[in-house]
Structure formats: C-alpha cells, structure tokens
C-alpha atoms as a PDB file:
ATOM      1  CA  UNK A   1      52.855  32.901  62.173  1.00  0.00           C
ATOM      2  CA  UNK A   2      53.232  31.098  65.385  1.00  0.00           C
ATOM      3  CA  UNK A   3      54.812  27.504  65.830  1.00  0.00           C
ATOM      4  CA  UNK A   4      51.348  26.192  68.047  1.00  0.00           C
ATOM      5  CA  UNK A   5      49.387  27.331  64.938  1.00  0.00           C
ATOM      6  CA  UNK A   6      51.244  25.719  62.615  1.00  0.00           C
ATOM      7  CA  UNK A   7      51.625  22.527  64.855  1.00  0.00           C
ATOM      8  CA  UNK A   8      48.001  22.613  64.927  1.00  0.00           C
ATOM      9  CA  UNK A   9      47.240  22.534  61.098  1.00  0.00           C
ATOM     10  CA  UNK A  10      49.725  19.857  60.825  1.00  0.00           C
ATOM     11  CA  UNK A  11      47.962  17.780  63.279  1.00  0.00           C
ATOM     12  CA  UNK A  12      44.387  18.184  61.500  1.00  0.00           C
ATOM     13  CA  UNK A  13      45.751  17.248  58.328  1.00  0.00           C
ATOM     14  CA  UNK A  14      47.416  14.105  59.598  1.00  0.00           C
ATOM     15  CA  UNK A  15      44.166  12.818  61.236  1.00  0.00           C
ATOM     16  CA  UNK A  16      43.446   9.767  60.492  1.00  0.00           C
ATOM     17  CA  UNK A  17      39.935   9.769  57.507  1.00  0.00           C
ATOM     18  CA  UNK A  18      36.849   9.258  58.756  1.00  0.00           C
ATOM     19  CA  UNK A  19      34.822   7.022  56.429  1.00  0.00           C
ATOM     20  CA  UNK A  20      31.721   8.496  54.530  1.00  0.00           C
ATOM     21  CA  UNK A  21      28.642   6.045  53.337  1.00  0.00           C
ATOM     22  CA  UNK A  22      28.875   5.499  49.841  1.00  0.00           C
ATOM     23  CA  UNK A  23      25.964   6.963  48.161  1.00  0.00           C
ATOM     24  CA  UNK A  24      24.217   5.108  45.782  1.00  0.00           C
ATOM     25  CA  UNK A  25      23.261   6.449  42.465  1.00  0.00           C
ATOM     26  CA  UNK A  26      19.848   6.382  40.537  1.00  0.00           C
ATOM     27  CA  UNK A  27      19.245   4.070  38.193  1.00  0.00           C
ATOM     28  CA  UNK A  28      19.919   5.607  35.077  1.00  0.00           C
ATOM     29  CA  UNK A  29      19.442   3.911  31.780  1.00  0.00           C
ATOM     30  CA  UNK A  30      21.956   3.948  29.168  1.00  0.00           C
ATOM     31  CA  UNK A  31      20.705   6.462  27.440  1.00  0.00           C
ATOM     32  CA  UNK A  32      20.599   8.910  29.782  1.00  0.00           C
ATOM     33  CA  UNK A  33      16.607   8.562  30.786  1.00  0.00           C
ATOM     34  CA  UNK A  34      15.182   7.518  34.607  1.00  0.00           C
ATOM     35  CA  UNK A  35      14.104   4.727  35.572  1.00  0.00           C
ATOM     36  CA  UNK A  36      11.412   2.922  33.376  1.00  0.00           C
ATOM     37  CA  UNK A  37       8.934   2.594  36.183  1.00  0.00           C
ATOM     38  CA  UNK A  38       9.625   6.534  36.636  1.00  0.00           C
ATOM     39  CA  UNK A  39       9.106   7.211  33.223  1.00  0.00           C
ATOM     40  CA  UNK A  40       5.875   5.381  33.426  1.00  0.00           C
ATOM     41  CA  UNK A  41       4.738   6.883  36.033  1.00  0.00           C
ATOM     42  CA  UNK A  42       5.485  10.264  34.819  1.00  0.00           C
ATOM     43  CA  UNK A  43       3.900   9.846  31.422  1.00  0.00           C
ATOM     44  CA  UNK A  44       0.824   8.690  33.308  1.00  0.00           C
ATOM     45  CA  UNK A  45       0.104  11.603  35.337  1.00  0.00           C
ATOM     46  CA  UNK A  46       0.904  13.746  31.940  1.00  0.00           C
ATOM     47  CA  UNK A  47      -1.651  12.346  30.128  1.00  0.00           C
ATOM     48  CA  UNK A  48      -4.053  12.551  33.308  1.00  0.00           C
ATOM     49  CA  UNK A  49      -3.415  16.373  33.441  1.00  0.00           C
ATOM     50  CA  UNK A  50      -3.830  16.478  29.963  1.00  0.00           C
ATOM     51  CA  UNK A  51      -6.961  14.359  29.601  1.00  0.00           C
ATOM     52  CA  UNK A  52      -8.084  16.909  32.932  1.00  0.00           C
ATOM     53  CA  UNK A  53      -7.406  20.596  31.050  1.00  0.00           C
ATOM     54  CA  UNK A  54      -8.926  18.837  27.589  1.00  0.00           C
ATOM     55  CA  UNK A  55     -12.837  18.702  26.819  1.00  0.00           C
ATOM     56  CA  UNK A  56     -13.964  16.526  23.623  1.00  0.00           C
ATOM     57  CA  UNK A  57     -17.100  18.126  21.598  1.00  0.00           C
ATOM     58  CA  UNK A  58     -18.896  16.871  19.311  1.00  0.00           C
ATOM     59  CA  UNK A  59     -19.141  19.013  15.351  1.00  0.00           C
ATOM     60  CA  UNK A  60     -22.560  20.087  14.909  1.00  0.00           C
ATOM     61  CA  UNK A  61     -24.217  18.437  12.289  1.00  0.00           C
ATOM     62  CA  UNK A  62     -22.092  15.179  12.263  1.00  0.00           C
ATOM     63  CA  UNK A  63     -24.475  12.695  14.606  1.00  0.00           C
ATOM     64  CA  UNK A  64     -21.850  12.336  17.107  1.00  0.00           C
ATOM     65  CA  UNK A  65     -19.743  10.228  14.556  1.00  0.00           C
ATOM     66  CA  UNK A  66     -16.748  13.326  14.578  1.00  0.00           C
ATOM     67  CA  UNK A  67     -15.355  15.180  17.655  1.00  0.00           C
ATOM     68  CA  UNK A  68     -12.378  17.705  18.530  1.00  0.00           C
ATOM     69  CA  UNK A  69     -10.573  17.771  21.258  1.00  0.00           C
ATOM     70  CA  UNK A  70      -9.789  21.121  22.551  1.00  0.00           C
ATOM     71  CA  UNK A  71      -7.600  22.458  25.267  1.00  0.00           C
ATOM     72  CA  UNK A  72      -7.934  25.329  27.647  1.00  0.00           C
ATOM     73  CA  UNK A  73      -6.689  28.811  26.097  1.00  0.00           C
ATOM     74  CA  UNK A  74      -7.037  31.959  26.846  1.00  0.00           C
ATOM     75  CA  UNK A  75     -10.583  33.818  25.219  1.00  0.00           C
ATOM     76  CA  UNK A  76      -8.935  37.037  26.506  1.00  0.00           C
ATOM     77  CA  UNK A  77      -6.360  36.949  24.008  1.00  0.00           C
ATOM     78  CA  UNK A  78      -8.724  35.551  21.077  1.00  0.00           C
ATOM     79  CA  UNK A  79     -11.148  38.564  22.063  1.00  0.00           C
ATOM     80  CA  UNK A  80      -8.476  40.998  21.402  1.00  0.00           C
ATOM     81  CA  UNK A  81      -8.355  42.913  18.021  1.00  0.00           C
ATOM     82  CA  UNK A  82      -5.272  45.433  16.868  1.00  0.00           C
ATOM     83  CA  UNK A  83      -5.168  49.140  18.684  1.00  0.00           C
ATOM     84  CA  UNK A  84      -6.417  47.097  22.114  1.00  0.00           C
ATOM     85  CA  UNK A  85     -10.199  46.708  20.361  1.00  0.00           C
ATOM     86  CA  UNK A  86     -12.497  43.656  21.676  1.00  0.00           C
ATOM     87  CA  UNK A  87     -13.577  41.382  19.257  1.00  0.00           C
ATOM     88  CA  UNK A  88     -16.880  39.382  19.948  1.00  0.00           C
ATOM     89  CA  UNK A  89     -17.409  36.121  18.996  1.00  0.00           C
ATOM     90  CA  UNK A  90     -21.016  36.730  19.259  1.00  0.00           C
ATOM     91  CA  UNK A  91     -21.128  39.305  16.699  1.00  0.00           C
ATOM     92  CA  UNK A  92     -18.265  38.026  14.507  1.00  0.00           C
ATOM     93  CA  UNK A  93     -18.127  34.019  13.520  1.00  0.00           C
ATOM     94  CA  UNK A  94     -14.799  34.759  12.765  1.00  0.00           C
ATOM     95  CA  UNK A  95     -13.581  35.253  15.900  1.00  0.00           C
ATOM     96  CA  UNK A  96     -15.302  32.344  17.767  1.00  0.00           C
ATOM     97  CA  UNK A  97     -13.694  30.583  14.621  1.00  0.00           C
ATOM     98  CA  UNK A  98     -10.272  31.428  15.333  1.00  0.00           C
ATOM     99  CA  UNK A  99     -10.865  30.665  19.065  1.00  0.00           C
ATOM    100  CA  UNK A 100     -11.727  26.720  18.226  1.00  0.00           C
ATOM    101  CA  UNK A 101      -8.641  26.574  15.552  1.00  0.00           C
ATOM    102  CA  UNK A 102      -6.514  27.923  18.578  1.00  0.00           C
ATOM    103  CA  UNK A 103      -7.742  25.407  20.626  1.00  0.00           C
ATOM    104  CA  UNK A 104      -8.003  22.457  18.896  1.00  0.00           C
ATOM    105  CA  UNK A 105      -5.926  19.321  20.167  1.00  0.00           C
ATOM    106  CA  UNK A 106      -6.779  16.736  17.165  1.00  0.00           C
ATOM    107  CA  UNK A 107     -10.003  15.931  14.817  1.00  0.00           C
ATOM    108  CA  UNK A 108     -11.718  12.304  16.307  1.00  0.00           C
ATOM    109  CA  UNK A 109     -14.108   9.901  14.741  1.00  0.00           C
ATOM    110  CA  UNK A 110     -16.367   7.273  15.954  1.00  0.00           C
ATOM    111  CA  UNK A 111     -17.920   4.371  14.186  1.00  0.00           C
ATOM    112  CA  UNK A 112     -21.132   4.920  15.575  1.00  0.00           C
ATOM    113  CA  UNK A 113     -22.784   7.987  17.465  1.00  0.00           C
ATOM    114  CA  UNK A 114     -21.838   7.258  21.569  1.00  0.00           C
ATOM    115  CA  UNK A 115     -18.751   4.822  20.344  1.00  0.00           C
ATOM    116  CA  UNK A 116     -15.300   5.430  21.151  1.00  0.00           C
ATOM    117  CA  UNK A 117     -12.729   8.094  19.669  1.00  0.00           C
ATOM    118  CA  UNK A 118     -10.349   7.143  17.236  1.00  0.00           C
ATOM    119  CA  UNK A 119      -7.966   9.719  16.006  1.00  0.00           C
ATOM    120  CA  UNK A 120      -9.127  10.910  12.667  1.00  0.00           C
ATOM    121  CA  UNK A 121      -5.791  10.490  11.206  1.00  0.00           C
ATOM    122  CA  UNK A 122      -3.381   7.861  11.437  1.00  0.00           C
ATOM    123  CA  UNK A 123       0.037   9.153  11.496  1.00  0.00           C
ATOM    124  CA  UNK A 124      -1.082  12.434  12.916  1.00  0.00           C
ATOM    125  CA  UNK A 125      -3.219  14.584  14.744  1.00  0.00           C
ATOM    126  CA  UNK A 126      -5.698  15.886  12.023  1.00  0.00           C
ATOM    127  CA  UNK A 127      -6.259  19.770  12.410  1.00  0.00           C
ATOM    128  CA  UNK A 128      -8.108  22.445  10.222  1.00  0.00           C
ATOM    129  CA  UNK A 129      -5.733  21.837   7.527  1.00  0.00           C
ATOM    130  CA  UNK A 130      -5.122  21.302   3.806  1.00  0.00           C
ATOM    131  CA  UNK A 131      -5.064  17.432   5.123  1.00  0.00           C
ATOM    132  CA  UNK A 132      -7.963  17.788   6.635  1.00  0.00           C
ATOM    133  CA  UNK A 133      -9.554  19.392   3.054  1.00  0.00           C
ATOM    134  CA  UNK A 134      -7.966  16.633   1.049  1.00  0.00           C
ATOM    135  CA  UNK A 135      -9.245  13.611   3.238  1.00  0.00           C
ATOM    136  CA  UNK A 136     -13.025  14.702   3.175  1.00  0.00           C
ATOM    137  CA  UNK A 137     -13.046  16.398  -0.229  1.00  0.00           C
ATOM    138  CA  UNK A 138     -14.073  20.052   1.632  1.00  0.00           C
ATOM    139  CA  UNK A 139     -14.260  23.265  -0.856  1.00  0.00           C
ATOM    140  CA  UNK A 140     -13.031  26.008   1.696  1.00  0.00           C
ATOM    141  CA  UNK A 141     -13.290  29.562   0.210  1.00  0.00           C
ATOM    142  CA  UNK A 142      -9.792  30.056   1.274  1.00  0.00           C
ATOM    143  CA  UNK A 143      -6.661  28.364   2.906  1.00  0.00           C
ATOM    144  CA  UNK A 144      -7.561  29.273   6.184  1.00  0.00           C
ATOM    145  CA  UNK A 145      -7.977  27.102   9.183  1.00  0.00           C
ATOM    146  CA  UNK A 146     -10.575  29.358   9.729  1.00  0.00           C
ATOM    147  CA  UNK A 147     -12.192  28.900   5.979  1.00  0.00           C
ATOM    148  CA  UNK A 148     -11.581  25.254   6.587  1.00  0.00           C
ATOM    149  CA  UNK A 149     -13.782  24.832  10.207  1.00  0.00           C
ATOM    150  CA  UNK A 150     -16.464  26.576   8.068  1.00  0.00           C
ATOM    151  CA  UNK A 151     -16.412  24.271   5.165  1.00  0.00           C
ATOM    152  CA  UNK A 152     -16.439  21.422   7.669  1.00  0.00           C
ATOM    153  CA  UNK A 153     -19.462  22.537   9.405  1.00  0.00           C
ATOM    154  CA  UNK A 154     -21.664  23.869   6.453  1.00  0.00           C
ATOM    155  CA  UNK A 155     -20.878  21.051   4.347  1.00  0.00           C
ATOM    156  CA  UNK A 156     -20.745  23.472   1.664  1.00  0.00           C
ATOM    157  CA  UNK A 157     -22.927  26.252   2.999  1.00  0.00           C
ATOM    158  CA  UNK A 158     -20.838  28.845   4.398  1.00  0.00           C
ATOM    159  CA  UNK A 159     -23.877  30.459   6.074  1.00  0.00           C
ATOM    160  CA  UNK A 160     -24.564  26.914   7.737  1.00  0.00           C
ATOM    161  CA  UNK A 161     -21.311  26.878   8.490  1.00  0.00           C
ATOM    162  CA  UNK A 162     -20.646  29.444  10.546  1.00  0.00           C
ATOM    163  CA  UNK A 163     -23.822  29.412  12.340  1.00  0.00           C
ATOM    164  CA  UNK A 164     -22.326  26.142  13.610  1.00  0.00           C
ATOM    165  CA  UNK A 165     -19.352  27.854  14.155  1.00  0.00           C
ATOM    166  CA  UNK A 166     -21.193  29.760  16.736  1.00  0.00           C
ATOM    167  CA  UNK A 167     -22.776  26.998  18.364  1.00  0.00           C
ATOM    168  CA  UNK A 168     -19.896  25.036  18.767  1.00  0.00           C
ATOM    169  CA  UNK A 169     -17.983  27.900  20.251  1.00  0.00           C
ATOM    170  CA  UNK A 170     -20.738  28.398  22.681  1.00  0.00           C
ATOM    171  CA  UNK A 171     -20.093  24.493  23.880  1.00  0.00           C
ATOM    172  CA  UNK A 172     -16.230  25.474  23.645  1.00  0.00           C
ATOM    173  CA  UNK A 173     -17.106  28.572  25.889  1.00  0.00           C
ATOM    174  CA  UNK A 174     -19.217  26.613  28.235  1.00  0.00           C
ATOM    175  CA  UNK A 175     -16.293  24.112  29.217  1.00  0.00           C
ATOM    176  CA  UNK A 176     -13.955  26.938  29.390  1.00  0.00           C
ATOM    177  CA  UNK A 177     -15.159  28.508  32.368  1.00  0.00           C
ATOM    178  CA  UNK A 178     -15.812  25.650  34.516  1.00  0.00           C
ATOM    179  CA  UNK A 179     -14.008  23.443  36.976  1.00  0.00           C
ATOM    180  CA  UNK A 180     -10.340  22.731  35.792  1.00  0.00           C
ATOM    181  CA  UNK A 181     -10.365  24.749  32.431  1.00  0.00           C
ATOM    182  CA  UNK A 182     -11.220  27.910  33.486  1.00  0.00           C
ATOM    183  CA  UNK A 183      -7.772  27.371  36.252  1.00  0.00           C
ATOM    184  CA  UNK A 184      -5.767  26.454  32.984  1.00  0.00           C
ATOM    185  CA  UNK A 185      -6.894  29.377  31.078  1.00  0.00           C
ATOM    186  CA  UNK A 186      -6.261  31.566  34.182  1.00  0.00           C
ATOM    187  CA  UNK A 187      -2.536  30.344  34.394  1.00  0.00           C
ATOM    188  CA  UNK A 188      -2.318  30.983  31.149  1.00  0.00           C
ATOM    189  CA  UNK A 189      -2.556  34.737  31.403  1.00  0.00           C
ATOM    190  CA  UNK A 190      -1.126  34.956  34.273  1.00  0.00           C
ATOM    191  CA  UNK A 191      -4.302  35.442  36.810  1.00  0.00           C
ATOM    192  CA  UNK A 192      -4.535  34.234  40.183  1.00  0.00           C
END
C-alpha cells in the first residue's frame, strides 16, 4: 500500500461531520396503529369498496321486510361439478342454491317494506345457519345451508322454496355481471 493512499483515507475519516436533517417520525399510537385520522380514513374507503362490490336483494316472498347482502364471487367456480362437469343453476336449484350461500354477506330486516336495513342479528351477521333455523322456527330437511335457504323461502314448501331459489339467483346473477361486480368476480379468478 502506498503512504499518499493511506494519507488520503486518514484525511476522509478526520473530516469534519456534515449535519443531516433529523427526520421526523409518523405518529404512531401506542399501540402500534397509525394515526387515528389515517385509520379513519382507511376504514372509510373499506367500507366504500365494500358497500361498491356488495348488492342487497330482497327474499322472495317476504314484502321487502328481509334482504341479503351478497358479495361478488365467482359463478365459474359454483358452475363447476367433480371430473371438470358444468353444473347449471338453471336446471339444478341446488346449484343456484349453493351460489347465494357462497355469497351471502349477512341476513337484513326492515320494519316496513322500502325502510332501512337492520342486521338481522345482533351480535352477528346472521347466515343460512342453525341460528338462522332457531330464530324463525324453520323445519329444513337437512343441516344444510343449502336445506336452510330452501326452508326460508318456501316457508315450509320445499317446492316453493326452491322455485324462489331460482328467482333469487336470477336477481343474484343479474348484479353479478354488471358494472363493478362483474370486475370483482373477474379478479377473483384471475381474468383480465
């Protein structure tokens, strides 16, 4: 090694500091968690995307007094059956069935036909469940959401029921390929 270069790394190291602006932080509550007005903001525009990629229909044969709230999912994976077969909702209630107890968000009831939505269930969102059987009294033929979306419709008619079945899918279907929904339900199998 040579005396200059060593002379010169000397030198550099015994330059005087240059000062650096302090950078301020975030503010960062104690927990760990942004900002409040952050937060806010955030949870905002969450429940604006959500309120965008969510339809709410009303049950046929309830007068408008109970709705579900759906989201976007993707038919194409409802349609299939095992070995790669299509199922059709058309030709099998039991398909369109499964396609609205995939979908479904939460159960809502109004006081009056054209009021607003109040969740169904307090501490919960109510679903096509043994809750939901329990708090209207229902009679499914089996423990199936499925079972359950038909006793909820036919009122204890399974044929009534899952004509309905088919009629609410159809309004299901409807949303599902316009606007914003049919983008969601794109995404979610990966389209363009």
């Amino acid at each position: 090694m040579s005396g200059g270069g060593l002379n010169e790394a000397i030198t550099q190291v015994t330059q005087p500091t240059v000062e650096m602006p302090t950078l301020e932080a975030p503010a960062v509550a104690p927990d760990g968690a942004a900002d409040t007005s952050v937060l806010a903001a955030v949870r905002l525009r969450a429940a604006q995307l959500a309120q965008e990629h969510t339809v709410d229909l009303d049950l046929p044969g309830y007068g408008g007094v109970l709705a579900g709230r759906y989201k976007a999912i993707s038919i194409a994976r409802v349609y299939g059956g095992p070995g790669g077969q299509l199922r059709n909702p058309l030709s099998d209630w039991g398909v369109a069935a499964d396609a609205l107890c995939r979908a479904l968000v939460g159960l809502y009831g109004r006081e009056r036909e054209g009021g607003e939505l109040v969740p169904l269930m307090r501490d919960q969102d109510a679903r096509y469940d043994d809750e939901l059987v329990e708090a209207l009294k229902l009679a499914p033929r089996e423990r199936t959401a499925r079972a359950v979306l038909v006793a909820l419709l036919g009122m204890g008619d399974d044929e009534l029921g899952q004509s309905r079945v088919w009629q609410h899918f159809l309004s299901y279907q409807a949303w599902l390929t316009e606007g914003g929904a049919q983008e969601v339900a794109a995404e979610a199998v990966g389209e363009p």
